[in-house]
Protein backbone atom coordinates (compact mmCIF):
# COMPACT_ATOMS: atom_id res chain seq x y z
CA UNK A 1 -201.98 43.77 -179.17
CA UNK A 2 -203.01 47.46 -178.89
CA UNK A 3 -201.55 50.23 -180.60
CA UNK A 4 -198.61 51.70 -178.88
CA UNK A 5 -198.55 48.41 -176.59
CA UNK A 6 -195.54 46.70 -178.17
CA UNK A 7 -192.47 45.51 -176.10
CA UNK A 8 -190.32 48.15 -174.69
CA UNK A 9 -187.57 48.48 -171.65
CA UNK A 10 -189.37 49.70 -168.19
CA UNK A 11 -187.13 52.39 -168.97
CA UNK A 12 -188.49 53.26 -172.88
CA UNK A 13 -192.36 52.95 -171.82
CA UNK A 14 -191.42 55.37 -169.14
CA UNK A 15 -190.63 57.57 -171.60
CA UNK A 16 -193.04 57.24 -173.64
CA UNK A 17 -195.96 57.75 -171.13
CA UNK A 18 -193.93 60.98 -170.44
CA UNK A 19 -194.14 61.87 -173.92
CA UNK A 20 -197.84 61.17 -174.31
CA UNK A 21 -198.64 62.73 -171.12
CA UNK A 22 -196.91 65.66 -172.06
CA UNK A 23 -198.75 65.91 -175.54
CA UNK A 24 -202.37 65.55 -173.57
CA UNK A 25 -201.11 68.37 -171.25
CA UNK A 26 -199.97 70.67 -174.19
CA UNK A 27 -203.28 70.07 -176.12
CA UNK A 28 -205.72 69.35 -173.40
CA UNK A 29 -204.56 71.00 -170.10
CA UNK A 30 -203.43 68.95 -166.81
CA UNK A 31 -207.99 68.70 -166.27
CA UNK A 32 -207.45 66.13 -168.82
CA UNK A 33 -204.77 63.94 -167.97
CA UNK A 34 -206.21 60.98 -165.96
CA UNK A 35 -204.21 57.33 -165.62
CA UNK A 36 -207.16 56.37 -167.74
CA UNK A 37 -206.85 59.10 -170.43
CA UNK A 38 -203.01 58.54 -170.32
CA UNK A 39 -203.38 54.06 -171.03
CA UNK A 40 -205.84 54.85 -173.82
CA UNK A 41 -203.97 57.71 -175.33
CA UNK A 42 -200.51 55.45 -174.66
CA UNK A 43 -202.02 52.29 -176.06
CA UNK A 44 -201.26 50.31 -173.44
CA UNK A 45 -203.79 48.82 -170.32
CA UNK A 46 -204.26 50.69 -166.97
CA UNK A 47 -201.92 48.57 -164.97
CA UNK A 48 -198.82 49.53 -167.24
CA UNK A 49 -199.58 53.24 -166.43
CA UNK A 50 -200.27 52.53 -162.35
CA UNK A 51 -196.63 50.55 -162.73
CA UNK A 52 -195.17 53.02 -163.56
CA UNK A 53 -196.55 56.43 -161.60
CA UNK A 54 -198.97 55.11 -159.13
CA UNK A 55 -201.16 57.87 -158.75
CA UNK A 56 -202.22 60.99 -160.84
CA UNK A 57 -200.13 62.92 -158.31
CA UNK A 58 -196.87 61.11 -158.84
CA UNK A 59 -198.06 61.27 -162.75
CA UNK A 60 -197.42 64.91 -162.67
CA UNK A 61 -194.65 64.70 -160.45
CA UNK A 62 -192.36 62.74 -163.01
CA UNK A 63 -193.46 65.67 -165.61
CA UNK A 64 -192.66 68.11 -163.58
CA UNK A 65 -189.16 66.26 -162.78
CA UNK A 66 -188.85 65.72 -166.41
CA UNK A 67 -189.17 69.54 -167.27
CA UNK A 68 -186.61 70.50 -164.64
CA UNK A 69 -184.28 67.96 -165.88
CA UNK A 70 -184.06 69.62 -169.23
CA UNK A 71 -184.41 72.92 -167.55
CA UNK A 72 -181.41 72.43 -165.83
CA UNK A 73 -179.80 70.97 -168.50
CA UNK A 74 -180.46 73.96 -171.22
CA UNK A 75 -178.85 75.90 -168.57
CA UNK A 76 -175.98 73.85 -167.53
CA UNK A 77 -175.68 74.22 -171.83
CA UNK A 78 -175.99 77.94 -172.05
CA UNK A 79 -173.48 78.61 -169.15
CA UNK A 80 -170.42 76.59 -170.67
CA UNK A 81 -171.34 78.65 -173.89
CA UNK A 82 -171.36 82.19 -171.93
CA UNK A 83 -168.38 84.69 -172.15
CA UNK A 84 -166.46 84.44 -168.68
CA UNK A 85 -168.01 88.20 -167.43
CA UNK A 86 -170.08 88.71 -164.33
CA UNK A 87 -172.77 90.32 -166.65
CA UNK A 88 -173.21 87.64 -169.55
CA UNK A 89 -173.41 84.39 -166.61
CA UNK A 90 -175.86 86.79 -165.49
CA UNK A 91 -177.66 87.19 -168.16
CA UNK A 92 -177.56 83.52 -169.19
CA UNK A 93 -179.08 82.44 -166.19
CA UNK A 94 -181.84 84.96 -166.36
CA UNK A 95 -182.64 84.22 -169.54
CA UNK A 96 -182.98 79.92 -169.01
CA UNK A 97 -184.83 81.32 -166.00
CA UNK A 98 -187.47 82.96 -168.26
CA UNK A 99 -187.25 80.06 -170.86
CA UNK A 100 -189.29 78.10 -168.50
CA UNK A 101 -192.37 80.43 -169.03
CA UNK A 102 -191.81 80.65 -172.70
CA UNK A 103 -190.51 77.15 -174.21
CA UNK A 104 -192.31 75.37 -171.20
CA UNK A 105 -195.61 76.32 -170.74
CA UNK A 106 -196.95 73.35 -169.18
CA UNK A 107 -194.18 73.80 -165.87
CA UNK A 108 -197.04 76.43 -164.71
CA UNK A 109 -200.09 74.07 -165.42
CA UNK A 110 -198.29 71.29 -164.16
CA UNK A 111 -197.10 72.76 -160.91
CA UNK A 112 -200.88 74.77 -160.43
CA UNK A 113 -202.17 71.00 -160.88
CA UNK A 114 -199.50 69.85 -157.92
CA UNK A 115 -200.54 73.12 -155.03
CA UNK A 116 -201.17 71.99 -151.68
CA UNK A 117 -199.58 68.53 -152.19
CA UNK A 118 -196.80 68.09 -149.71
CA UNK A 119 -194.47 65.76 -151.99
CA UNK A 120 -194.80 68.80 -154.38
CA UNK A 121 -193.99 71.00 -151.62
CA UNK A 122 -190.61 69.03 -150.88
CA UNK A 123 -189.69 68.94 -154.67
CA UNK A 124 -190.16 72.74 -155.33
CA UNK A 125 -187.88 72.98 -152.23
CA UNK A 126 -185.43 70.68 -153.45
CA UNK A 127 -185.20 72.19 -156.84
CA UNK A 128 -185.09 75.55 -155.74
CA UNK A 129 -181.96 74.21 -153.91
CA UNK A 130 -180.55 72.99 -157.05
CA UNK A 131 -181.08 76.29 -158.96
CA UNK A 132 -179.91 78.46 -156.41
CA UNK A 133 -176.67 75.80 -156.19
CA UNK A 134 -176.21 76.28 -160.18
CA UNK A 135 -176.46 80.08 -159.60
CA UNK A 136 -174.02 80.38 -156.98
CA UNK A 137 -171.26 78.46 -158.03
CA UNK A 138 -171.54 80.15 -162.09
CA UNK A 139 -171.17 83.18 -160.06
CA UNK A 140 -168.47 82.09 -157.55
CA UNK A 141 -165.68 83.21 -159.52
CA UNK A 142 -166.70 87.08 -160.43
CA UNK A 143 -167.79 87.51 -156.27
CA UNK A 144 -165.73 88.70 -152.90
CA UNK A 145 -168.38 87.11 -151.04
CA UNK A 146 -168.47 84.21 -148.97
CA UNK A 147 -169.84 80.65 -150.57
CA UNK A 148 -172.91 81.38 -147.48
CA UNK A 149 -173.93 85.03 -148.47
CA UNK A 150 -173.12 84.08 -151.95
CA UNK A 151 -175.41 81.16 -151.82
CA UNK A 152 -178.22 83.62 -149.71
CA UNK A 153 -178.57 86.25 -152.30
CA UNK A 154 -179.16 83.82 -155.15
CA UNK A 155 -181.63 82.63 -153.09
CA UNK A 156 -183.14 86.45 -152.79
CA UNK A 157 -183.06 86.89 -156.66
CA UNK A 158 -184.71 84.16 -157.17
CA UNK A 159 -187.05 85.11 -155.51
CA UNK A 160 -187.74 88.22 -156.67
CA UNK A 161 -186.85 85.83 -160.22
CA UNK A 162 -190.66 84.37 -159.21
CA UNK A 163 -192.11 88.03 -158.89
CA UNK A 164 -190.68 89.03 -161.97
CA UNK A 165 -192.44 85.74 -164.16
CA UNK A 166 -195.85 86.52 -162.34
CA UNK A 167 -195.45 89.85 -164.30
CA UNK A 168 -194.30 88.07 -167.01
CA UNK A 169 -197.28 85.83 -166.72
CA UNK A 170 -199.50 88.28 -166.49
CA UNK A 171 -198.43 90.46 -169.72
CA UNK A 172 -197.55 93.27 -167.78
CA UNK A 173 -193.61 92.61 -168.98
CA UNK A 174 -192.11 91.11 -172.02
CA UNK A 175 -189.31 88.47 -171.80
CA UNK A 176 -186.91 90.84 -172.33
CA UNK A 177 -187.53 92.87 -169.86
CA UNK A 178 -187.64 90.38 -167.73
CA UNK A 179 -184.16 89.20 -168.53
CA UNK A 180 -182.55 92.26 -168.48
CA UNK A 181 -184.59 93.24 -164.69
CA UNK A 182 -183.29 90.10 -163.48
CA UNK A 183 -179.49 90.43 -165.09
CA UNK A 184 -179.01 93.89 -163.18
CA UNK A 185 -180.28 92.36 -159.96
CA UNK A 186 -178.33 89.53 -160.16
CA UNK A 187 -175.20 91.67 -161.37
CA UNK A 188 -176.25 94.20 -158.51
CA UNK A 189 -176.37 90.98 -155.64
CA UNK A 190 -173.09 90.14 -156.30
CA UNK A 191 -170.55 92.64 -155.03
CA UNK A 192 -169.12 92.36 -151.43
């Protein structure tokens, strides 16, 4: 039997393909990660990686899922931590914002590896959903507007969230700067 090729759960091999795939990414860059690269680096034969992800594409699409999973859940984390003030859920959600550039640099690799693809598309749409559902409701309780315009300007700052990491990503602002930009605008969407 190879290395790495002993008996797991579906579930467990899933994870660690993840975890290997992840490792080439962080070392190698996304260029590198192949089903091929990912069975020999995994120990285990092609068909156990195309089981599981299918194509390259859907390979980076789990990682990508992955990474917003425990996006979403540092954040989820950080709010039930955060003093009840407008200001602080503010500034806990900009800050897991700007985490993503900092603790996960392979999200940017990942998702420059995914342009153009339309099920990547459909994902960044859905999980910009998600985020800008998180955002509202933290923010709910400290706003006079309604749950709609709420909802729209989250959607707004997040957007201008995006412009703020290119900046970030391009060195021309440090994290936090970047926190504290996107605190006031979130603090400043707010009011009715």
């Amino acid at each position: 039997m190879a290395p790495g090729s002993t008996r797991l759960s579906k579930p467990a091999r899933r994870e660690q393909l993840l975890d290997t795939a992840m490792a080439i990414v962080r070392a190698h860059g996304t260029d590198s990660l192949t089903l091929l690269s990912l069975a020999e680096a995994a120990g285990v034969s092609r068909p156990v990686v195309y089981d599981h992800f299918g194509t390259r594409p859907g390979l980076l699409i789990a990682l990508y899922r992955r990474l917003e999973e425990r996006h979403r859940a540092a954040s989820e984390e950080a709010l039930r931590g955060a003093p009840a003030v407008p200001r602080e859920i503010a500034r806990v959600l900009s800050a897991a914002y700007f985490a993503c550039a900092t603790d996960m640099p392979e999200w940017t690799a990942i998702s420059a590896a995914l342009k153009g693809s339309q099920e990547m598309e459909a994902i960044e749409r859905e999980l910009l959903d998600g985020y800008t559902d998180l955002m509202s409701t933290a923010l709910r309780p400290y706003s006079g507007l309604t749950q709609e315009a709420l909802r729209l300007r989250c959607a707004g700052v997040l957007g201008a969230a995006e412009a703020i990491a290119a900046e970030l990503n391009r060195g021309r602002a440090t994290v936090a700067a970047a926190v504290e930009a996107l605190t006031d605008l979130t603090v400043g969407s707010i009011a009715a």
